[in-house]
N, C-alpha and C. Protein backbone atom coordinates (compact mmCIF):
# COMPACT_ATOMS: atom_id res chain seq x y z
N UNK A 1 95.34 -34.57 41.99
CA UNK A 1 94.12 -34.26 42.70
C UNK A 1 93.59 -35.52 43.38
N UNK A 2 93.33 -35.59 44.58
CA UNK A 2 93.24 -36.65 45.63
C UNK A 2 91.80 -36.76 45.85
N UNK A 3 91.35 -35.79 46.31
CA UNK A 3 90.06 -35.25 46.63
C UNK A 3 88.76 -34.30 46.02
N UNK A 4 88.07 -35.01 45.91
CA UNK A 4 87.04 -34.38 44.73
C UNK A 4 85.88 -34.55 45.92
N UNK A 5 85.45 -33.39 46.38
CA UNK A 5 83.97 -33.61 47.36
C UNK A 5 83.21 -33.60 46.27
N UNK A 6 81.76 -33.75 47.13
CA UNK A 6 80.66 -33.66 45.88
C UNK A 6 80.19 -32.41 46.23
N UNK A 7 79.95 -32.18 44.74
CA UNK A 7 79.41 -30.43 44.88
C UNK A 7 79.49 -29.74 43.32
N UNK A 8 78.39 -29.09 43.11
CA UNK A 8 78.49 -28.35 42.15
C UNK A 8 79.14 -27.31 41.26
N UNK A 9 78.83 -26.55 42.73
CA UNK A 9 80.18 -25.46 42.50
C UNK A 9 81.16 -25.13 43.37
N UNK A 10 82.15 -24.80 43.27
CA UNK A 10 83.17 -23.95 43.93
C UNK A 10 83.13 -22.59 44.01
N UNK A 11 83.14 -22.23 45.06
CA UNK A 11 83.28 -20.56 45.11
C UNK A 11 84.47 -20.16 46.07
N UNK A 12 85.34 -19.19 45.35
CA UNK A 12 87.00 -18.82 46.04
C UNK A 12 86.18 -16.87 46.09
N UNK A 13 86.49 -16.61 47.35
CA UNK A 13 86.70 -15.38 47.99
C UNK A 13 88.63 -15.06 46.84
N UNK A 14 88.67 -13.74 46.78
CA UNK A 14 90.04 -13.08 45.97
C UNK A 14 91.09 -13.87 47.09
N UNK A 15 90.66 -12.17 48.16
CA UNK A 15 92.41 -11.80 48.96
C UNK A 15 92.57 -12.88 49.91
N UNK A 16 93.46 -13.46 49.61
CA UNK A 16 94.22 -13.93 50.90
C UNK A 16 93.61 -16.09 50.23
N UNK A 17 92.95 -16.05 49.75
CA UNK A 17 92.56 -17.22 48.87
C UNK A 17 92.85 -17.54 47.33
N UNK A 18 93.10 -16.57 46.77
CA UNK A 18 93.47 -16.72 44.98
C UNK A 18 94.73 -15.46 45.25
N UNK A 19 94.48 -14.01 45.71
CA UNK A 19 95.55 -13.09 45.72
C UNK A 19 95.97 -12.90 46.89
N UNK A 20 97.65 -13.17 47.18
CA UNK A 20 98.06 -12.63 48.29
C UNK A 20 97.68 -11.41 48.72
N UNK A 21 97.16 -11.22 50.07
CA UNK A 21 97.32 -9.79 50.02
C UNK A 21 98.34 -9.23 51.58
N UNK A 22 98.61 -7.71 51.77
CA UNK A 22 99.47 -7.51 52.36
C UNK A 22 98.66 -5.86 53.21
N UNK A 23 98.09 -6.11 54.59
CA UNK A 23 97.73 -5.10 54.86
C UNK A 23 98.24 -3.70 55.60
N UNK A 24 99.56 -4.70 56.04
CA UNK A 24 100.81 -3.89 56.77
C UNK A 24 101.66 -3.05 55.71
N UNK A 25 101.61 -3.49 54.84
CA UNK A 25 102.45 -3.01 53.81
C UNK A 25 101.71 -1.37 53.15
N UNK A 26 100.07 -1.65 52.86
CA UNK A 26 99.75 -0.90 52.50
C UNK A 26 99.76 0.55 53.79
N UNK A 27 99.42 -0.08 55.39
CA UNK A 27 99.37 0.79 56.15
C UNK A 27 100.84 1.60 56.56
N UNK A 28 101.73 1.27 56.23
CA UNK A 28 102.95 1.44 56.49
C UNK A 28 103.32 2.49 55.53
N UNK A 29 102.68 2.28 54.08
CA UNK A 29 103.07 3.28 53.54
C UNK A 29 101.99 5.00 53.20
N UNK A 30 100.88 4.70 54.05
CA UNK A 30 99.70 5.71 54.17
C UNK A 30 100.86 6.74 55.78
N UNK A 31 100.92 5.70 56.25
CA UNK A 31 101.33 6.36 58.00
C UNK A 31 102.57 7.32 57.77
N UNK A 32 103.54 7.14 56.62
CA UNK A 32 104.25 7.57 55.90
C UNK A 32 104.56 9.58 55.51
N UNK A 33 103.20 9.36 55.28
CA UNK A 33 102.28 10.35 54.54
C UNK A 33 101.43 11.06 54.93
N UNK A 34 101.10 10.75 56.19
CA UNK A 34 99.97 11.61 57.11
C UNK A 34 100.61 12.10 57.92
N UNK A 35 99.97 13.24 58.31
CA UNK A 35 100.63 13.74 59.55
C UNK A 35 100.50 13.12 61.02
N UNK A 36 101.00 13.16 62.02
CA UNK A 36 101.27 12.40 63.44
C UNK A 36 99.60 12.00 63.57
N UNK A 37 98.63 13.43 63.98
CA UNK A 37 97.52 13.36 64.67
C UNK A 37 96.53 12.08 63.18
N UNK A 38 97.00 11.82 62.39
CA UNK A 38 95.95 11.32 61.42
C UNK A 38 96.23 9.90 61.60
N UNK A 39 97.61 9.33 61.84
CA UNK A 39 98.07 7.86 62.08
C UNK A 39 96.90 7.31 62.27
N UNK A 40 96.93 7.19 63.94
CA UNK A 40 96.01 6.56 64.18
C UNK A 40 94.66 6.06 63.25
N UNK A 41 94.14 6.83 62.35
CA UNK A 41 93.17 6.81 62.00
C UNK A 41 93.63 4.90 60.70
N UNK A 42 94.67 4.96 60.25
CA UNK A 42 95.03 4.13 59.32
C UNK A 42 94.91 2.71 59.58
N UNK A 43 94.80 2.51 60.57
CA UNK A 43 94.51 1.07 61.05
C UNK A 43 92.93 0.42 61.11
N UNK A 44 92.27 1.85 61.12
CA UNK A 44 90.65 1.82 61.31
C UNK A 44 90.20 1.77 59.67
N UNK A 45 90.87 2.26 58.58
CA UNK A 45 90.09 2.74 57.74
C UNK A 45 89.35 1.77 56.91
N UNK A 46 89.71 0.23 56.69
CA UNK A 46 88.99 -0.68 56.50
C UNK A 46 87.59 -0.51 57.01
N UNK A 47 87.64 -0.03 58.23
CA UNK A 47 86.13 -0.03 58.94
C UNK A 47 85.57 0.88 58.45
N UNK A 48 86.02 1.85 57.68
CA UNK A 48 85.03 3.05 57.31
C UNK A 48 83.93 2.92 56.90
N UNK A 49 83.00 3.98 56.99
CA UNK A 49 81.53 3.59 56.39
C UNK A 49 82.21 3.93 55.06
N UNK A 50 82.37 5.14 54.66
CA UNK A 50 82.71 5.35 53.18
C UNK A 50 83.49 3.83 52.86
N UNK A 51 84.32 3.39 52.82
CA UNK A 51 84.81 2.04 52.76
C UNK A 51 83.58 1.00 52.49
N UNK A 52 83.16 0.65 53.36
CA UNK A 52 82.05 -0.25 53.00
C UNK A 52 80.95 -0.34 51.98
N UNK A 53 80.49 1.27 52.45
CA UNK A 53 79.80 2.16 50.70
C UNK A 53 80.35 1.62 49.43
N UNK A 54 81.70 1.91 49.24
CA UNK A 54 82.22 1.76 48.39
C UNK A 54 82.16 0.16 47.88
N UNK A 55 82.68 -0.61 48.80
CA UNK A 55 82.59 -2.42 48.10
C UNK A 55 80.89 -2.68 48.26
N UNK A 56 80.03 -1.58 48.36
CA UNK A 56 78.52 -2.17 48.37
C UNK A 56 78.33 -1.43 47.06
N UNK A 57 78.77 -0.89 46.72
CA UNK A 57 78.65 0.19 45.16
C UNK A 57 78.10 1.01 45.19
N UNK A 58 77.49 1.37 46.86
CA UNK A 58 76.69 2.94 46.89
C UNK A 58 77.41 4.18 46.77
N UNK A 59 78.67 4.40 46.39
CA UNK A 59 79.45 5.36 46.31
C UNK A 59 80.42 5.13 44.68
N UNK A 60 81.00 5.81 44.09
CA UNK A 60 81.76 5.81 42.80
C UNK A 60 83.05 5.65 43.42
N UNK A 61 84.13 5.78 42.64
CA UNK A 61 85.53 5.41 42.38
C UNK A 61 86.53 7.32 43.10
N UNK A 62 85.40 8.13 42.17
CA UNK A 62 85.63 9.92 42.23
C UNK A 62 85.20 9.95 43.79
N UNK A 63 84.03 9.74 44.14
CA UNK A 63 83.58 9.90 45.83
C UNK A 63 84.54 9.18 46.80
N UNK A 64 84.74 8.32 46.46
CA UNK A 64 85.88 7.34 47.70
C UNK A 64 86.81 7.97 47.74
N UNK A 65 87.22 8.35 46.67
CA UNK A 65 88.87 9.21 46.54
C UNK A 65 88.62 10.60 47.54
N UNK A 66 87.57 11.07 46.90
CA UNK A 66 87.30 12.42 47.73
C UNK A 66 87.30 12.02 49.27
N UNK A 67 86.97 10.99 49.81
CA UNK A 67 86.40 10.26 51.21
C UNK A 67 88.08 10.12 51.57
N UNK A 68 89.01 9.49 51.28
CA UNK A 68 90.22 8.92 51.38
C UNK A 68 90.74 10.15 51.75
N UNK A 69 90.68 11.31 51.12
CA UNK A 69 91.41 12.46 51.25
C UNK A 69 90.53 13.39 52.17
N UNK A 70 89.97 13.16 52.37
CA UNK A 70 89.11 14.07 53.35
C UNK A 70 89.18 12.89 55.01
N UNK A 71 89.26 11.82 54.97
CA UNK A 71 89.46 10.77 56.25
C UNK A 71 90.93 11.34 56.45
N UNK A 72 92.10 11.86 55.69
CA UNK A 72 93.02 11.56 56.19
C UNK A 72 93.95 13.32 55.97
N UNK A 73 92.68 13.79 55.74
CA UNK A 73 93.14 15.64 56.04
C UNK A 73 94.24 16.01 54.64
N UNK A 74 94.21 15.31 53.32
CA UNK A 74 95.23 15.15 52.18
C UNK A 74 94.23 15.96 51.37
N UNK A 75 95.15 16.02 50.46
CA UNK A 75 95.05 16.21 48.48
C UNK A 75 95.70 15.82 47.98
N UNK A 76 96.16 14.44 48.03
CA UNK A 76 95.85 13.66 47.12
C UNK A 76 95.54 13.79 45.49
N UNK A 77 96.49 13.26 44.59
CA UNK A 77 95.70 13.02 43.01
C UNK A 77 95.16 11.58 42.88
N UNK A 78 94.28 11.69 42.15
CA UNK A 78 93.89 10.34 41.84
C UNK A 78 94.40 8.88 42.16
N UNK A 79 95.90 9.42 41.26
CA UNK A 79 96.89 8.34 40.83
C UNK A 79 97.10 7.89 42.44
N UNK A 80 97.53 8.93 42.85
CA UNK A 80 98.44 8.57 44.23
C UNK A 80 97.69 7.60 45.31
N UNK A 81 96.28 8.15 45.43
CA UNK A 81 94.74 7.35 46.28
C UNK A 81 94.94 5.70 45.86
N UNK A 82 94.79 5.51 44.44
CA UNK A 82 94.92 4.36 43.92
C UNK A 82 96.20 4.05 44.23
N UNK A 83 97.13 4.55 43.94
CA UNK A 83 98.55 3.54 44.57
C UNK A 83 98.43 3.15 45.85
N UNK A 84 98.05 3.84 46.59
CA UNK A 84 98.37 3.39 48.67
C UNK A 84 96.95 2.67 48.40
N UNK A 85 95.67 2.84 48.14
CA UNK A 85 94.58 1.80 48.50
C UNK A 85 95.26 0.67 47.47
N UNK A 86 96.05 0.30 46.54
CA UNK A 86 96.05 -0.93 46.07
C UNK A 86 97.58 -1.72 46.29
N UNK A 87 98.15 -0.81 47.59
CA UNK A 87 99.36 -1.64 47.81
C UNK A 87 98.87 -2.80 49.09
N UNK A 88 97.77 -2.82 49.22
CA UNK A 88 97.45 -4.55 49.85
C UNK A 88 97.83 -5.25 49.48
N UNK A 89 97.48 -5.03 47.74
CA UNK A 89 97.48 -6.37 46.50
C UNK A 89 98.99 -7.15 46.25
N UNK A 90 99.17 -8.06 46.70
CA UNK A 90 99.96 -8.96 46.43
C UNK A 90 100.21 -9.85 45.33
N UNK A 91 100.71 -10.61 45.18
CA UNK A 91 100.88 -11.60 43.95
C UNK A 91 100.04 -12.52 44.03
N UNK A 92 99.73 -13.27 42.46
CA UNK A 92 98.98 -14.01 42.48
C UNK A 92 99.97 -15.29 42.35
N UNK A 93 99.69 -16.26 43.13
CA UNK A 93 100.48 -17.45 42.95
C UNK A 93 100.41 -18.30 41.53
N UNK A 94 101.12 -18.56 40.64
CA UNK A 94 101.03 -19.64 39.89
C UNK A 94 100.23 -20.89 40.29
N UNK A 95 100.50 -21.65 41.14
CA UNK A 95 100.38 -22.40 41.40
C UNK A 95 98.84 -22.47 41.98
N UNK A 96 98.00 -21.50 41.98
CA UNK A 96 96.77 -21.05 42.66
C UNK A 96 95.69 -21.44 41.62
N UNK A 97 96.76 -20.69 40.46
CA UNK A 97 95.80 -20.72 38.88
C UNK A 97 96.42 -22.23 38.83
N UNK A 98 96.86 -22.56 38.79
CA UNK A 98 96.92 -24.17 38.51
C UNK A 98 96.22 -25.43 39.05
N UNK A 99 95.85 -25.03 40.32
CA UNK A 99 94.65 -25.61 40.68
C UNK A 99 93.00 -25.34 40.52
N UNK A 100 93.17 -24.12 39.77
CA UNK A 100 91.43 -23.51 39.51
C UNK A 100 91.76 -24.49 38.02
N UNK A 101 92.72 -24.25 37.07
CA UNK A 101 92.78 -25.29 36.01
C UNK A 101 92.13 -26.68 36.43
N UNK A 102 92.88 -27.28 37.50
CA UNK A 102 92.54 -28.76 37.37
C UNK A 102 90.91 -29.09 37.53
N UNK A 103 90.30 -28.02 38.18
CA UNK A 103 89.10 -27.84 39.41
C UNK A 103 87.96 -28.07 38.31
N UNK A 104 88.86 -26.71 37.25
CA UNK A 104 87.77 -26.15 36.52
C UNK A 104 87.31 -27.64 35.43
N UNK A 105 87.90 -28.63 35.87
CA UNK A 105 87.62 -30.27 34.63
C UNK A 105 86.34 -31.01 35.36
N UNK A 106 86.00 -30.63 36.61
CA UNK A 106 85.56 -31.18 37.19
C UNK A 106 83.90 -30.46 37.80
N UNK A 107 84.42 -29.29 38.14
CA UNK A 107 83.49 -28.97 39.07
C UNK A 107 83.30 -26.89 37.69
N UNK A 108 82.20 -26.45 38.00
CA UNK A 108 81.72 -25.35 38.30
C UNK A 108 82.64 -24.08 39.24
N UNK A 109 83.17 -22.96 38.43
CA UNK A 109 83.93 -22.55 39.59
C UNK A 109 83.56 -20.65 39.46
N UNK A 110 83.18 -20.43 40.79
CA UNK A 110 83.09 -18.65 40.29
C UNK A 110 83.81 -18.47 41.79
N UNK A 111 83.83 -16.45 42.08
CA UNK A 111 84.30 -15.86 42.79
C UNK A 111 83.74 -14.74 43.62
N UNK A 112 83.41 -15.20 44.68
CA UNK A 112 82.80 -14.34 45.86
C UNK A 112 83.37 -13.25 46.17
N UNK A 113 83.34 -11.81 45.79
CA UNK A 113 84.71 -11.36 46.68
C UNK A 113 83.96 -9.75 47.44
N UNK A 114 84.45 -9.80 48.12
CA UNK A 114 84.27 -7.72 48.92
C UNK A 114 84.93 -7.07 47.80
N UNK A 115 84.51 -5.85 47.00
CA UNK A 115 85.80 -6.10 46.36
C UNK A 115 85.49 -4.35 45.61
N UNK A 116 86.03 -3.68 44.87
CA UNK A 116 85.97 -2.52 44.35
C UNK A 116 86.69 -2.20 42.98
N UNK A 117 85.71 -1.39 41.91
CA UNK A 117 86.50 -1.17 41.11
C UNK A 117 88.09 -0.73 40.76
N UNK A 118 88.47 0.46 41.75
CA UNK A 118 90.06 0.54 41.85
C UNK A 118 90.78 -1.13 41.73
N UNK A 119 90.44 -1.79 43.23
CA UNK A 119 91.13 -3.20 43.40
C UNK A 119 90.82 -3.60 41.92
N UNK A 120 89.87 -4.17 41.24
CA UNK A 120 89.53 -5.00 39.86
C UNK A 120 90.19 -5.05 38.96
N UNK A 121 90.49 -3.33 38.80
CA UNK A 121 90.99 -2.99 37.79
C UNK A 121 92.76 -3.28 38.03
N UNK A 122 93.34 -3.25 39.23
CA UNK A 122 94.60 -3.38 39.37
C UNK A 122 94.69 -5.07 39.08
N UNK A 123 93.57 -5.65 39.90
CA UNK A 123 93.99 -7.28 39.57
C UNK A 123 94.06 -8.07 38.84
N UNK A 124 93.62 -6.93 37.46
CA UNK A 124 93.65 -7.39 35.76
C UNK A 124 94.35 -6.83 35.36
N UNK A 125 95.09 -5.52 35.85
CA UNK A 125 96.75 -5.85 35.42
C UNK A 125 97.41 -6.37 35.71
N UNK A 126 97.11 -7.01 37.13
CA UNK A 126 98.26 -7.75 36.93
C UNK A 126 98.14 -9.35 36.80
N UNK A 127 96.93 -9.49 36.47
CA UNK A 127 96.84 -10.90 35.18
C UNK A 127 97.71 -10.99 34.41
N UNK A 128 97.68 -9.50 33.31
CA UNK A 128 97.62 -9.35 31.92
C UNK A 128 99.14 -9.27 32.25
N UNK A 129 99.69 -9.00 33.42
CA UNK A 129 101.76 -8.72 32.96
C UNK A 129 102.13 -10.07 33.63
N UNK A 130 101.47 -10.98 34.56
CA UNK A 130 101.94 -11.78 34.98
C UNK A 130 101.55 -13.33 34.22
N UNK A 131 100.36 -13.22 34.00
CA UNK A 131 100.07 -14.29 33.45
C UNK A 131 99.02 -14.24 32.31
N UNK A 132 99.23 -13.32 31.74
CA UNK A 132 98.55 -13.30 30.13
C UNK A 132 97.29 -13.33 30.06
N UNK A 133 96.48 -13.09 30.94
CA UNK A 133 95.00 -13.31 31.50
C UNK A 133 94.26 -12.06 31.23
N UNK A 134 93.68 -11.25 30.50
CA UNK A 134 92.86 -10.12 30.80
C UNK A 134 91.97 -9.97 31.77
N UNK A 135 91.21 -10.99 32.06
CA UNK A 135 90.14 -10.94 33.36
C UNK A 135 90.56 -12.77 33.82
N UNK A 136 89.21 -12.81 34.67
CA UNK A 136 88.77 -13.92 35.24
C UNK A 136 88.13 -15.04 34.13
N UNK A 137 87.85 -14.43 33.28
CA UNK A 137 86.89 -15.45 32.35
C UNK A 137 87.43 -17.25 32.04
N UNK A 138 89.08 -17.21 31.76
CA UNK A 138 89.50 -18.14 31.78
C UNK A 138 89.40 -18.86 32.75
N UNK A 139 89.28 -18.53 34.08
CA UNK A 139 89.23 -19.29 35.30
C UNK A 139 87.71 -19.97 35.35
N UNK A 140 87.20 -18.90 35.69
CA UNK A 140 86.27 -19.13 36.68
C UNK A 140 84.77 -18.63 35.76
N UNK A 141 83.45 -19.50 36.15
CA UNK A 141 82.39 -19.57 35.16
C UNK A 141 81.63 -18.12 35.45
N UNK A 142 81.44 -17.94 36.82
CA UNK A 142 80.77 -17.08 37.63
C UNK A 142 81.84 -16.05 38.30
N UNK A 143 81.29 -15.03 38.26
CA UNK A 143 82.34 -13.87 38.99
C UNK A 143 80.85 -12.89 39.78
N UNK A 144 81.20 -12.96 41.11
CA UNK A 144 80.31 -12.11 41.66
C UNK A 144 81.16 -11.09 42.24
N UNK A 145 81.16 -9.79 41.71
CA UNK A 145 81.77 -8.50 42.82
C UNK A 145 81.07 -7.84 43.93
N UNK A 146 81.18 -7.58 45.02
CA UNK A 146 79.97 -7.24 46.24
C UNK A 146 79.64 -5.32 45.53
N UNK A 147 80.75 -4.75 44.61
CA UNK A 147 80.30 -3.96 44.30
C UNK A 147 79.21 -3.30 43.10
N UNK A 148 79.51 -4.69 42.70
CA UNK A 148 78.65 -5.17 41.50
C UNK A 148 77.57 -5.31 41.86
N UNK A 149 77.08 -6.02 42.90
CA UNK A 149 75.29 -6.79 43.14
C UNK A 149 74.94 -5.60 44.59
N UNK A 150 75.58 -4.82 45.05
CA UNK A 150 75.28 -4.29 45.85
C UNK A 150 74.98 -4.77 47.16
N UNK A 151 75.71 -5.65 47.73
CA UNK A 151 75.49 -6.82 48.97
C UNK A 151 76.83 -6.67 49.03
N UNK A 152 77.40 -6.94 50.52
CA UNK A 152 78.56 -7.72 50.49
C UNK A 152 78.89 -8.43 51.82
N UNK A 153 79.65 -9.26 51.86
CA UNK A 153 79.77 -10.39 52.82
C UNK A 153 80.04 -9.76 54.38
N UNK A 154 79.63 -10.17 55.67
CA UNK A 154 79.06 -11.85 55.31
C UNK A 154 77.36 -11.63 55.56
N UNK A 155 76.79 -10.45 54.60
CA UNK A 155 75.61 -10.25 54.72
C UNK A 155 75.16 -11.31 54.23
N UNK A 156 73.98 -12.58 55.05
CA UNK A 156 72.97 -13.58 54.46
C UNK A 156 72.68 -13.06 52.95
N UNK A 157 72.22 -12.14 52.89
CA UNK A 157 71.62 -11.88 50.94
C UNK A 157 72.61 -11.67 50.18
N UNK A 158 73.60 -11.79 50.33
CA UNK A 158 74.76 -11.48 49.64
C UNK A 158 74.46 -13.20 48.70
N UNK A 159 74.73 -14.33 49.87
CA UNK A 159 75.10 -15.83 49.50
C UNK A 159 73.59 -16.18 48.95
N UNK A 160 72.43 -15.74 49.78
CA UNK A 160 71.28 -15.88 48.73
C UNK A 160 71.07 -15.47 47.58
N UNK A 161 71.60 -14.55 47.04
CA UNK A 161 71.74 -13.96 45.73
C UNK A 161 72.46 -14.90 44.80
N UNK A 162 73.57 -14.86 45.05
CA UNK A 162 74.44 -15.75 44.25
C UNK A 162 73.78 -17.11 44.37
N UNK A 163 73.50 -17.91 44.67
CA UNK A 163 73.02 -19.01 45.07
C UNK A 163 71.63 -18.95 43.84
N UNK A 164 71.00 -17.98 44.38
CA UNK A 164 69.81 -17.78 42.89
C UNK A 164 70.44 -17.64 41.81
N UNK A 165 71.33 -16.89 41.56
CA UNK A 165 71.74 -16.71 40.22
C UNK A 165 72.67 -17.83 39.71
N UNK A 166 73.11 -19.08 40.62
CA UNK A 166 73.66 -19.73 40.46
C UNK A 166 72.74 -21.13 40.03
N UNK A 167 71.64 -20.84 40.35
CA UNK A 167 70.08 -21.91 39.95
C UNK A 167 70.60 -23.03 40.52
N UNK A 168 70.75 -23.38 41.96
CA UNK A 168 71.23 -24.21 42.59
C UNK A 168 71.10 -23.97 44.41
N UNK A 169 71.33 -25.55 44.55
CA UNK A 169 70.78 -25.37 46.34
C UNK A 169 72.10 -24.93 47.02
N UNK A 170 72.22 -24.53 48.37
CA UNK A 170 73.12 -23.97 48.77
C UNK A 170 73.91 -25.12 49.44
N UNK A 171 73.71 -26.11 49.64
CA UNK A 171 74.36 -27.43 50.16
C UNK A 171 74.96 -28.11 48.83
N UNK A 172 74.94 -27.40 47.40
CA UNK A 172 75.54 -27.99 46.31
C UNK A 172 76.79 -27.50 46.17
N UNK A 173 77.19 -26.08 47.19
CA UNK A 173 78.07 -25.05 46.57
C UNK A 173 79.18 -25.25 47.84
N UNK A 174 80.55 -25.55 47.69
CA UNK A 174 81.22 -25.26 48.14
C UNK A 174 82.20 -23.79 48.28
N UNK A 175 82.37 -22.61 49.78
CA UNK A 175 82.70 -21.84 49.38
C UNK A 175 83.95 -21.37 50.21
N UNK A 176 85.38 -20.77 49.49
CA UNK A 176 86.66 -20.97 50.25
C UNK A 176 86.32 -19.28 50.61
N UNK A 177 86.77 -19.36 52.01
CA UNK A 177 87.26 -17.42 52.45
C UNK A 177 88.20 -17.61 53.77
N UNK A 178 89.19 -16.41 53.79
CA UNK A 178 90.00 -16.14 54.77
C UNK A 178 89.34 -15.42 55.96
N UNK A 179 88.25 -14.88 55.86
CA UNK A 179 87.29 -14.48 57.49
C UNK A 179 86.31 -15.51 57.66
N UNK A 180 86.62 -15.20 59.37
CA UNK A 180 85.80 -16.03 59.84
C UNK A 180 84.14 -15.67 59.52
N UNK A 181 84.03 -14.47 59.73
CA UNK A 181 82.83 -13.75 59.74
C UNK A 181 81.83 -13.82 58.73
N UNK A 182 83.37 -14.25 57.66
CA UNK A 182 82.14 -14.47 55.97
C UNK A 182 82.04 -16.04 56.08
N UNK A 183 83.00 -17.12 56.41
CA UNK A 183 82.82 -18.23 56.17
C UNK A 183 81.49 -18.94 57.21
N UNK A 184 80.97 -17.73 58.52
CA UNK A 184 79.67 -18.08 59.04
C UNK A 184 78.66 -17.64 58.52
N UNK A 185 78.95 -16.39 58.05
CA UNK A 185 77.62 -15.91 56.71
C UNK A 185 77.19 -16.77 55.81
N UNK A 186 78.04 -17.84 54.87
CA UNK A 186 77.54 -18.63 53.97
C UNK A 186 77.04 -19.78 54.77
N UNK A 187 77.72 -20.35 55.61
CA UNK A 187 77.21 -21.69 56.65
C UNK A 187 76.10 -21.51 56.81
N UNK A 188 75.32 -19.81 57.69
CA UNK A 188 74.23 -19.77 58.02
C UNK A 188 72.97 -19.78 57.03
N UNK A 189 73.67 -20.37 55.61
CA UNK A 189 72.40 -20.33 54.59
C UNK A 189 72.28 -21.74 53.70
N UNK A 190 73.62 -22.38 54.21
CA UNK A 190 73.60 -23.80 53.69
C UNK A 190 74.63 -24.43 53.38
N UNK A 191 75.84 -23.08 52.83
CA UNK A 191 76.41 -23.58 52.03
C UNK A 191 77.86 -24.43 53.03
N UNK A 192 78.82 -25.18 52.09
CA UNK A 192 79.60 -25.58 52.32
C UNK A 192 80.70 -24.70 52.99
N UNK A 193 80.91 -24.45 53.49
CA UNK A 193 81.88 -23.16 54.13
C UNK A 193 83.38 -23.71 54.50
N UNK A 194 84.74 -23.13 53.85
CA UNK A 194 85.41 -23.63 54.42
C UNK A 194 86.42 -22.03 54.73
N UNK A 195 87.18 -22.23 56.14
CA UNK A 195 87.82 -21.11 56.07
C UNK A 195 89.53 -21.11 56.17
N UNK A 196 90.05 -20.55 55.16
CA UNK A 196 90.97 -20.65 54.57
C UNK A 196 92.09 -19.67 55.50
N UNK A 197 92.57 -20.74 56.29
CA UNK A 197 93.27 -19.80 57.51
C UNK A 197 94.59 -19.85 56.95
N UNK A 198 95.28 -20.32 55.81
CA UNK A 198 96.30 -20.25 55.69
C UNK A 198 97.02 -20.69 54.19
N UNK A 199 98.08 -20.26 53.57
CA UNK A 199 98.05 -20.70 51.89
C UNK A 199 98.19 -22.01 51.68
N UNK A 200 98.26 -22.99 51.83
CA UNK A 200 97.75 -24.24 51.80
C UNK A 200 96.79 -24.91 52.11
N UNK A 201 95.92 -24.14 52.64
CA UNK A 201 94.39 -24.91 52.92
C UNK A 201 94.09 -25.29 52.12
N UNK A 202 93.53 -24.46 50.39
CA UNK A 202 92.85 -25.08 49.62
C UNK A 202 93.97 -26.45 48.95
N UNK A 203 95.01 -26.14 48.67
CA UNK A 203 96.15 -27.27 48.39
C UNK A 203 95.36 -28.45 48.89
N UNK A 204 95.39 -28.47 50.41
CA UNK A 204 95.07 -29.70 50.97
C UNK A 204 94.03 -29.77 51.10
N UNK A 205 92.90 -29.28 51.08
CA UNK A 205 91.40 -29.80 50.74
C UNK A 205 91.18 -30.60 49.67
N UNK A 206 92.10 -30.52 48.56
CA UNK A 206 91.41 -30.94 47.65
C UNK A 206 92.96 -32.45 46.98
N UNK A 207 93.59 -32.22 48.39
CA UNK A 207 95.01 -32.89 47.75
C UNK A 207 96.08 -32.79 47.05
N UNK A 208 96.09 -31.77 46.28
CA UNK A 208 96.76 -31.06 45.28
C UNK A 208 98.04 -31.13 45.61
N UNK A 209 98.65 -31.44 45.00
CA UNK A 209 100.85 -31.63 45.48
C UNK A 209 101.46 -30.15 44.30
């Protein structure tokens, strides 16, 4: 470790910063499965309002599913909804958790993320088969879910929230994300913002070999 800024805390966004993720993969295998006239719709569905509902926690796990299958003219079981919404999820790098280890000697570390119970629950299995982890607790001090606090990025009250609950100024907190859109949401409130355009950014922010 080369580089130690000053700062209190660290805050890592999940996908694409701690978990690979893969959005072609998941759309590839929905387009699969729908009929011709519904395609189109698969490239949009990130944008959905039901979508957004959902990582704000104004909707359940049972309603989204119903939303998923009704956006895309299906019936769908449960199981099946959860398999295609959680084939984004990619691997978690070793080497990812090996730098929240070194981080965590030094600095304060939690996790910002958009994020939904289905996803949560898949990304603690695959802690628990890949790296012996049941949750986040070992990592990281603070865990904020956007479905959890009912905010989510790059809404301003999202980073004011956390920031209160973090009993700290927002120029103390350094915070990593792969959108641009969220890494100007936290800037516009103080914080340290860095945006993580690629899997070695955080590596080299902080020096890490």
């Amino acid at each position: 470790m080369k580089n130690a800024p000053d700062a209190d805390f660290l805050i890592f966004d999940l996908g694409n910063v701690i978990i690979d993720l893969d959005y072609n993969r998941a759309f590839e295998s929905i387009n699969l499965l729908v009929p011709k006239e519904y395609q189109p719709r698969v490239s949009e569905f990130y944008r959905a309002d039901f979508h957004k509902a959902y990582e704000r926690g104004e909707i359940d796990s049972a309603a989204f599913r119903s939303e998923v299958n009704a956006y895309f003219g299906q019936d769908w079981e449960d199981e099946k909804v959860d398999e295609l919404w959680n084939g984004i999820l990619g691997k978690i790098p070793k080497k990812r958790l090996e730098l929240l280890a070194q981080l965590k000697n030094r600095y304060q570390l939690g996790v910002l993320s958009n994020t939904n119970s289905i996803h949560i629950d898949a990304v603690y299995r695959m802690l628990e088969s890949e790296h012996g982890m049941a949750n986040f607790e070992p990592l990281f001090d603070r865990v904020f879910y956007s479905h959890e606090m009912g905010l989510a990025k790059p809404s301003p009250e999202i980073y004011e929230k956390m920031i209160g609950e973090l009993g700290t100024k927002a120029d103390r907190v350094i915070f990593f994300d792969d959108l641009e859109a969220n890494v100007k949401g936290a800037a516009s409130v103080g914080i340290q913002a860095v945006h993580v355009t690629g899997p070695n950014v955080i590596f080299d922010f902080f020096g890490y070999v």
